[in-house]
Protein backbone atom coordinates (compact mmCIF):
# COMPACT_ATOMS: atom_id res chain seq x y z
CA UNK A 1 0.00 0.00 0.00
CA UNK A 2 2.72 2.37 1.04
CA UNK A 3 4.43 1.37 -1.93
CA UNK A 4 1.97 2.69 -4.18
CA UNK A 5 1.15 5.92 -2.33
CA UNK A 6 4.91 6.84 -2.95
CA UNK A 7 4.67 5.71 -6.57
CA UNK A 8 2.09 8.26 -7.08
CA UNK A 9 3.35 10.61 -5.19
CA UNK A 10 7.00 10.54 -7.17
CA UNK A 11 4.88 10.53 -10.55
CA UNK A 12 2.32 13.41 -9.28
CA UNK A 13 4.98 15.37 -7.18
CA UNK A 14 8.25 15.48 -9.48
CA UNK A 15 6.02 17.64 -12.18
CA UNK A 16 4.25 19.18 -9.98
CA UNK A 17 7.30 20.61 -8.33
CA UNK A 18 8.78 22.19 -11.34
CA UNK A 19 5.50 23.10 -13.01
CA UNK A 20 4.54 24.79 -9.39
CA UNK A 21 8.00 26.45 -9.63
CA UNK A 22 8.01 27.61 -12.95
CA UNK A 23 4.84 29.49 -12.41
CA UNK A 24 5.31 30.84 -8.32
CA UNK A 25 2.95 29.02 -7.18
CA UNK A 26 2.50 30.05 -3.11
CA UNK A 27 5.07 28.83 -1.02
CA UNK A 28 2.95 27.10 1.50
CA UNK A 29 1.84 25.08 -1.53
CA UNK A 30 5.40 24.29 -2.98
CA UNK A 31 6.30 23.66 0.26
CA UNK A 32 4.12 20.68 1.32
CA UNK A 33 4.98 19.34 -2.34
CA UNK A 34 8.00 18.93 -2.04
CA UNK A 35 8.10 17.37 1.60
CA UNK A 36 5.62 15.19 0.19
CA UNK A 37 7.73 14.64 -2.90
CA UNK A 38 11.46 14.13 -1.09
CA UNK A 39 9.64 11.70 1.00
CA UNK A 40 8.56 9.89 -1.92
CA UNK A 41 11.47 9.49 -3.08
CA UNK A 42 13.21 8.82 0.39
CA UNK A 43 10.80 5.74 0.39
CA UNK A 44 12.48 4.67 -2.95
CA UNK A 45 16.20 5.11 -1.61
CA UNK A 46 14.83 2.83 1.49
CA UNK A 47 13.70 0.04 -0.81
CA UNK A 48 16.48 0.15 -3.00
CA UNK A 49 19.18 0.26 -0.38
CA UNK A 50 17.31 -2.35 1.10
CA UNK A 51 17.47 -4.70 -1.35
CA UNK A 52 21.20 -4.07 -1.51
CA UNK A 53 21.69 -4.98 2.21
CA UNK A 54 20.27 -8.11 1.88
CA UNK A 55 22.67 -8.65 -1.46
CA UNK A 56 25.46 -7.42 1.35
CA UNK A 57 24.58 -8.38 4.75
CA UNK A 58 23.09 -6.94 7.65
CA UNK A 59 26.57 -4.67 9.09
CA UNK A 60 26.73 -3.17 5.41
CA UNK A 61 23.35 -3.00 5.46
CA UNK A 62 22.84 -0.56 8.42
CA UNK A 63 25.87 1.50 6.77
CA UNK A 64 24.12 1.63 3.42
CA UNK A 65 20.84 2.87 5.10
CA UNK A 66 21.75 5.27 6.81
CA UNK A 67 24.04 7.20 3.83
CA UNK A 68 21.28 7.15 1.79
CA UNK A 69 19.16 8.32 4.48
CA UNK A 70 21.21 11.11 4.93
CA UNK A 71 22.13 11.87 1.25
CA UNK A 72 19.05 13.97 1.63
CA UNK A 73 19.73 15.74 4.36
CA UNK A 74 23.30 16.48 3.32
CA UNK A 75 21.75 17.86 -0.09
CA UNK A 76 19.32 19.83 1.48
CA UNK A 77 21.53 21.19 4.15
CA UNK A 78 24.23 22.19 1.31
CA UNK A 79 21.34 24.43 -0.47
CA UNK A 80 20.57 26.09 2.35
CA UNK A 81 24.68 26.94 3.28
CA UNK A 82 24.74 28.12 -0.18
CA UNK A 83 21.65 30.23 0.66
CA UNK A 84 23.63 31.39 3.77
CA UNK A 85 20.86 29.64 6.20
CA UNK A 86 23.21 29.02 8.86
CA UNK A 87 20.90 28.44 11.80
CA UNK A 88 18.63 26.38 9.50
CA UNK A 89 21.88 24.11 9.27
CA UNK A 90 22.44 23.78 12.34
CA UNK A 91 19.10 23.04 13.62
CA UNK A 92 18.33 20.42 11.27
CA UNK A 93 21.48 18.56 12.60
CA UNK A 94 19.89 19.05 15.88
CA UNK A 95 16.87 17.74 14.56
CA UNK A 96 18.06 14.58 12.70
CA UNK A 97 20.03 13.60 16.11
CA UNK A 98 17.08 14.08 18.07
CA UNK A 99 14.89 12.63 15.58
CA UNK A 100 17.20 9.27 15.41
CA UNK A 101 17.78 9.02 18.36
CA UNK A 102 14.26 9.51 20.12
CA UNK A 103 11.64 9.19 17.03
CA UNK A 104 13.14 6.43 14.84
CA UNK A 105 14.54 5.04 17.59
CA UNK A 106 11.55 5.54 19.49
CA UNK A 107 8.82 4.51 16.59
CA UNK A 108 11.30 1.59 16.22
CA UNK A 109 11.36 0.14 20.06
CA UNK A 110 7.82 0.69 20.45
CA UNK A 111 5.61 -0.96 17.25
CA UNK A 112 8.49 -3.99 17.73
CA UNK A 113 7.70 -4.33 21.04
CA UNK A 114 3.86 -4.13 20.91
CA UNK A 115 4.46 -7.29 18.36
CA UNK A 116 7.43 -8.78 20.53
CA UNK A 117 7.57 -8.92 24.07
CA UNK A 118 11.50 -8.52 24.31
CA UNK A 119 13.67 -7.51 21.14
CA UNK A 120 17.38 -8.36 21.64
CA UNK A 121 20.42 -7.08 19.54
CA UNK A 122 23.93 -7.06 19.53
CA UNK A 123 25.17 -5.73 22.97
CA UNK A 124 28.65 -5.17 21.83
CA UNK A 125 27.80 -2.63 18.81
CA UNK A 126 25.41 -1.39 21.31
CA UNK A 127 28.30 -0.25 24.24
CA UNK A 128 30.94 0.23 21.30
CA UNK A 129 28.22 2.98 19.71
CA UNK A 130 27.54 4.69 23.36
CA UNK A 131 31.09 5.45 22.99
CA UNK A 132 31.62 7.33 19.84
CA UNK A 133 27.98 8.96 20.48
CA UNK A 134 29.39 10.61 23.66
CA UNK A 135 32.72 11.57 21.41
CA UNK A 136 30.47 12.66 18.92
CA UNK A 137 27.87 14.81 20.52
CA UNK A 138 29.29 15.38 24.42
CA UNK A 139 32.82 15.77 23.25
CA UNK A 140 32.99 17.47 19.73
CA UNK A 141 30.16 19.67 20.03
CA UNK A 142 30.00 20.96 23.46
CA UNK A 143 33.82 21.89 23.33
CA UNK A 144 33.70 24.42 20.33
CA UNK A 145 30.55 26.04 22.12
CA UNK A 146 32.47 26.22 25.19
CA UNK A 147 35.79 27.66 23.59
CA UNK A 148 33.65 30.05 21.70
CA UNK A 149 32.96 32.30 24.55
CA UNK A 150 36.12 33.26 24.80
CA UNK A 151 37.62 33.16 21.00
CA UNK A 152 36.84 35.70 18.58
CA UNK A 153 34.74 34.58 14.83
CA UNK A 154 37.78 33.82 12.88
CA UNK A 155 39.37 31.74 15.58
CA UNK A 156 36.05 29.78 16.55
CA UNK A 157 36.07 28.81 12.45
CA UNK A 158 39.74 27.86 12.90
CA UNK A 159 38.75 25.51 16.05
CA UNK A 160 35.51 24.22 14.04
CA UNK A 161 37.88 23.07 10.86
CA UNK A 162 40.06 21.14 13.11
CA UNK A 163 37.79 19.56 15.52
CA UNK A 164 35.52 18.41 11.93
CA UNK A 165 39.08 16.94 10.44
CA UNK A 166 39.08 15.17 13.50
CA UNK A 167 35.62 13.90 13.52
CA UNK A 168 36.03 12.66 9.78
CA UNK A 169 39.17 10.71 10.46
CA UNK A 170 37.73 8.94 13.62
CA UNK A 171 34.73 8.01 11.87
CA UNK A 172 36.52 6.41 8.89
CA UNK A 173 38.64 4.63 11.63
CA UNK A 174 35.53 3.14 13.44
CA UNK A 175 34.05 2.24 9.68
CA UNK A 176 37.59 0.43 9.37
CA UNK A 177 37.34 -1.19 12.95
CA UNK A 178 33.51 -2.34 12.23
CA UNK A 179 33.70 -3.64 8.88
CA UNK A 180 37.17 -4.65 8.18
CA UNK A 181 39.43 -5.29 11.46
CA UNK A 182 36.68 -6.30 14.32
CA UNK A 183 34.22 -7.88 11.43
CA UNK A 184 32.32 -10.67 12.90
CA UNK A 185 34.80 -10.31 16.25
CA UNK A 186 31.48 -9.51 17.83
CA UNK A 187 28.92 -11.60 16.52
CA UNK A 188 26.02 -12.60 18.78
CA UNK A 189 23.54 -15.64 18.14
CA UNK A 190 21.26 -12.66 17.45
CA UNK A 191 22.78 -11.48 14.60
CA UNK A 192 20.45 -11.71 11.95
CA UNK A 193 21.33 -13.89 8.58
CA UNK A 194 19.83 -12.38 5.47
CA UNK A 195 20.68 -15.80 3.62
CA UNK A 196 16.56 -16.52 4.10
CA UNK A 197 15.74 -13.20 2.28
CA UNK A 198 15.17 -12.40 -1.19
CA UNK A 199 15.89 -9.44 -2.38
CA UNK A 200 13.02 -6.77 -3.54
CA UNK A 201 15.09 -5.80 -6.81
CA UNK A 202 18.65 -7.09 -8.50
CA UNK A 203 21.76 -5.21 -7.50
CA UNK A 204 21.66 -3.11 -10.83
CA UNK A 205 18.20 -2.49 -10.39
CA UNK A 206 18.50 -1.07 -6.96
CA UNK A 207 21.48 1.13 -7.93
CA UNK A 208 19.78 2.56 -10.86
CA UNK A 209 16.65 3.70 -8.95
CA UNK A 210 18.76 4.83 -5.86
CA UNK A 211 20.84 6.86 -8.71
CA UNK A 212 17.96 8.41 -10.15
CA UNK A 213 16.34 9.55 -6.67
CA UNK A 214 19.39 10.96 -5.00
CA UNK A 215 18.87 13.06 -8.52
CA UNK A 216 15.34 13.75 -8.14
CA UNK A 217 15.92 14.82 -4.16
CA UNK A 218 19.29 17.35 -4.98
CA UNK A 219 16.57 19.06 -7.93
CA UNK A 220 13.27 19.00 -5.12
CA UNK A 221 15.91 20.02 -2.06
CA UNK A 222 17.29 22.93 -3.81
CA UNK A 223 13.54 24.30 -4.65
CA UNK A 224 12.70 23.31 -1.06
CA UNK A 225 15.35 25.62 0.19
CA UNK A 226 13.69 28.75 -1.31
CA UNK A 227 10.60 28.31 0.21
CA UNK A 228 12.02 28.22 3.82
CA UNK A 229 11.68 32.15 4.78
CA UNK A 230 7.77 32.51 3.63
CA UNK A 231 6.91 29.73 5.35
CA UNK A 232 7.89 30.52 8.16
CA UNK A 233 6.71 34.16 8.08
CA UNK A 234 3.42 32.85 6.52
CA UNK A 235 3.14 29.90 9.39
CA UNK A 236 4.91 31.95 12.56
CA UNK A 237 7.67 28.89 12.50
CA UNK A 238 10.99 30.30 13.56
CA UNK A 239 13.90 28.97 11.79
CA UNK A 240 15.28 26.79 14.22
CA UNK A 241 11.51 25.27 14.32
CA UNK A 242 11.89 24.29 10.83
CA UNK A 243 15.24 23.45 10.91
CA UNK A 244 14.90 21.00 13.76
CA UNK A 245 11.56 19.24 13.56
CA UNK A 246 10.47 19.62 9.32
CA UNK A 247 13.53 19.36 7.32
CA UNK A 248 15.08 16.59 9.97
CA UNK A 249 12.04 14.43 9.88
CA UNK A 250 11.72 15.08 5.58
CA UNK A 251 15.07 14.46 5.52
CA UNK A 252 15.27 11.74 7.40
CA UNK A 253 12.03 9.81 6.21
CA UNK A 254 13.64 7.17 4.56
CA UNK A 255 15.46 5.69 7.58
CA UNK A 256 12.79 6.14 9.91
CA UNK A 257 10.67 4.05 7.96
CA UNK A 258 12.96 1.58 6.68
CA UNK A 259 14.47 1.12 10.74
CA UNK A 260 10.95 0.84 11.93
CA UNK A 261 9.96 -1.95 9.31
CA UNK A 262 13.25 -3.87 10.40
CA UNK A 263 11.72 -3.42 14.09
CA UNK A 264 8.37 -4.38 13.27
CA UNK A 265 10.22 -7.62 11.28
CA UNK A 266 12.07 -8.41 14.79
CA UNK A 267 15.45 -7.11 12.95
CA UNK A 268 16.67 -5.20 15.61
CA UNK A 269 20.24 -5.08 15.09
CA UNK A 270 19.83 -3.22 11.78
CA UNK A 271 16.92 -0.80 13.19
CA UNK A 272 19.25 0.33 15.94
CA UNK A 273 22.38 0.16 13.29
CA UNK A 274 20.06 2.66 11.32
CA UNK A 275 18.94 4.60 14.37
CA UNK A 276 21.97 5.01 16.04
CA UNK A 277 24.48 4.66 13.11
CA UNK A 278 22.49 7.24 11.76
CA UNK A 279 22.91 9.63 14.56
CA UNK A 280 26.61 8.70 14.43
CA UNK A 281 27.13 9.79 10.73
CA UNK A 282 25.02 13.18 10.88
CA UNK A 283 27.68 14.23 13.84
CA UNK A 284 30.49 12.32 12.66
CA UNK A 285 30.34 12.72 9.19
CA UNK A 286 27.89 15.05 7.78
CA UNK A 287 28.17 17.93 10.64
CA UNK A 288 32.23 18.05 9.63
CA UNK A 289 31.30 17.48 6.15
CA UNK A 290 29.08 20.84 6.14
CA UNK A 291 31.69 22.88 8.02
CA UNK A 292 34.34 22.09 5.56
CA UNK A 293 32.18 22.81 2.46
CA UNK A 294 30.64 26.14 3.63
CA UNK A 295 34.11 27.21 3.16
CA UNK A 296 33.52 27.61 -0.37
CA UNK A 297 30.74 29.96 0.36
CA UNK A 298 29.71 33.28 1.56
CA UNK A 299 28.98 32.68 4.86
CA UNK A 300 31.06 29.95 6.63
CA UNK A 301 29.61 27.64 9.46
CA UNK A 302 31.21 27.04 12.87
CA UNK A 303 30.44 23.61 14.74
CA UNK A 304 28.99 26.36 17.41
CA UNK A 305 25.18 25.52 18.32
CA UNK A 306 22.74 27.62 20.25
CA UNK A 307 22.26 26.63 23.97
CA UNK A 308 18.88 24.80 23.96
CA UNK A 309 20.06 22.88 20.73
CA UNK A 310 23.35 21.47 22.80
CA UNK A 311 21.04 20.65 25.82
CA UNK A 312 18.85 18.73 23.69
CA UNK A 313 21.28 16.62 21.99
CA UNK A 314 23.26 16.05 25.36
CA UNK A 315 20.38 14.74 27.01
CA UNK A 316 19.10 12.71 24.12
CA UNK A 317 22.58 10.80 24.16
CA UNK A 318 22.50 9.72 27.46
CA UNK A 319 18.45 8.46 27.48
CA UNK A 320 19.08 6.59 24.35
CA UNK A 321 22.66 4.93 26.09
CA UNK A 322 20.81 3.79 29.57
CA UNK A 323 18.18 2.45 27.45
CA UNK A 324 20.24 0.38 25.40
CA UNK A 325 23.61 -0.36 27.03
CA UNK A 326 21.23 -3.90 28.01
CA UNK A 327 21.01 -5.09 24.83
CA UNK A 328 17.15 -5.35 24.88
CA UNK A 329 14.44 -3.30 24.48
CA UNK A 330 10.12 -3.65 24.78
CA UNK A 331 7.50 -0.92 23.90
CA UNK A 332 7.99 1.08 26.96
CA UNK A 333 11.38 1.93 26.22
CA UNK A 334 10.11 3.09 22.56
CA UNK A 335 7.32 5.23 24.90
CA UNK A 336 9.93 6.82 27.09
CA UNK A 337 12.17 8.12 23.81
CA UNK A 338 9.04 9.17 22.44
CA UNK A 339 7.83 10.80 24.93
CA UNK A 340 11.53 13.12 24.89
CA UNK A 341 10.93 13.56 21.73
CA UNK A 342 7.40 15.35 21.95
CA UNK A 343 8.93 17.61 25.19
CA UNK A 344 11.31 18.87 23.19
CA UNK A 345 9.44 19.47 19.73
CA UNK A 346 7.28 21.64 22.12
CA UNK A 347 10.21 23.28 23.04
CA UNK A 348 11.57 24.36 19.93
CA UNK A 349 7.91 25.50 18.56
CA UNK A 350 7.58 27.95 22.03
CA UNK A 351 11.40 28.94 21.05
């Protein structure tokens, strides 16, 4: 059923967007179609990067997941740098930690568990991932917001460029460690074999229809972009609103569904690879990523977030780590993440 709803919507929304462009057609209007469009086409990415995990196995599955799931937030996050929408940046990699973290993760803990009693999953990627998420979040971005107090603009860049090299290099090392050095080191009886799965679409297939809608999302992102300032004047959503709950959650529709259908299927090693691995690669990866390429524009971006933003994320971390350094989770669990996550979206609309 879902599978059709996004067919349509990819066949109704791709014209629609550029027709609806072409003649300024309101930006409320654009606006929903392209949410609705990108995820669409998210949907798409999902199934065709699903069908390549189970070609590739469930560690490379997780890993393919969530860089496709956050192709389109790294697209739409480099159209609004170019656009100079600094806080918008930075608020939508709020968001998508948040949103892993306590929504996907949430969603993904709590319709598993109302089908399962108890959902187990590997305990060792589980501690091993509390780790880097308290490097990534705790470590590299509360330090530049600390140090920025007392640096000037120019210098706080400076400390930004160097903490993101950082970041990048560690999180190619723990790709290295995970997949290449420490592969199947810590296996658990859990693990999930995909050898009783068939996959959706052939390996060429999937490539050619993941191809086509990264396309399809950099063309809708960059439209998407533009409409970002009416909006909000239109709807009374700050920036930071948008940043943090709309674009995260359009840009990060693809993983949330595909890690709560994993949940739902009692695959919870990749749902929490995609929820948490996820998370991981937005602070990791992409943060670093955007720092280093908004040097080639106007307006560069420090790794410096606004208080509430930091708090948020902080806090997030260390729920999501007590509630999975067992190895287990059930529905409440899902509730309790869920339940951050709404306290906090209220939060950022009152901001």
């Amino acid at each position: 059923m879902f599978n059709r709803i996004f067919f349509l919507a990819i066949i109704i929304g791709v014209p629609l967007s550029v027709f609806g462009s072409m003649q300024h057609w309101p930006a409320v209007i654009l606006f929903v179609i392209y949410c609705a469009t990108i995820v669409a086409l998210a949907g798409y990415m999902g199934r065709a990067t699903e069908s390549l995990a189970i070609v590739a196995g469930p560690r490379i599955g997780g890993l393919l997941n969530a860089t496709f799931g956050n192709a389109v937030e790294l697209i739409i996050s480099i159209f609004a740098l170019k656009e100079g929408l600094i806080s918008v940046v930075l608020a939508s990699l709020t968001g998508s930690v948040l949103g892993n973290l306590l929504l996907v993760g949430g969603l993904s803990f709590f319709v598993g568990g109302l089908k399962y009693k108890q959902q187990k999953f590997n305990i060792y990627d589980a501690r091993h991932n509390a780790g880097l998420l308290i490097f990534a979040v705790v470590v590299a971005f509360v330090f530049p917001e600390v140090f920025s107090y007392n640096l000037n603009d120019a210098d706080s860049l400076t400390l930004s460029v160097w903490v993101s090299v950082i970041m990048i290099i560690l999180y190619l090392a723990a790709l290295f460690f995970k997949l290449v050095t420490h592969r199947g080191v810590y296996q658990t009886e859990h693990d999930e074999s995909h050898s009783d799965e068939v996959a959706e679409w052939s390996k060429w297939k999937a490539l050619i229809i993941l191809a086509l809608a990264t396309i399809a999302v950099a063309y809708v992102s960059e439209k998407l972009v533009h409409t970002f300032e009416e909006v909000g004047e239109t709807l009374g959503w700050s920036e930071v609103f948008i940043g943090v709950i709309i674009v995260a959650i359009v840009g990060n529709a693809a993983e949330h569904a595909s890690a709560i259908i994993m949940a739902y299927k009692n695959k919870m090693n990749i749902a929490v690879e995609i929820a948490i691995g996820s998370t991981l690669q937005i602070a990791m990866f992409v943060a670093p990523l955007l720092v280093l390429v908004s040097l080639f524009f106007e307006k560069s971006m420090s790794l410096v977030f606004t208080l509430p933003e930091l708090v948020a994320m902080v806090l997030s971390v260390f729920l999501t780590i007590s509630l999975t350094s067992d190895g287990d989770t059930n529905w409440f669990e899902g509730l309790t993440l869920l339940a951050a996550y709404l306290i906090m979206g209220v939060g950022f609309y009152l901001l």
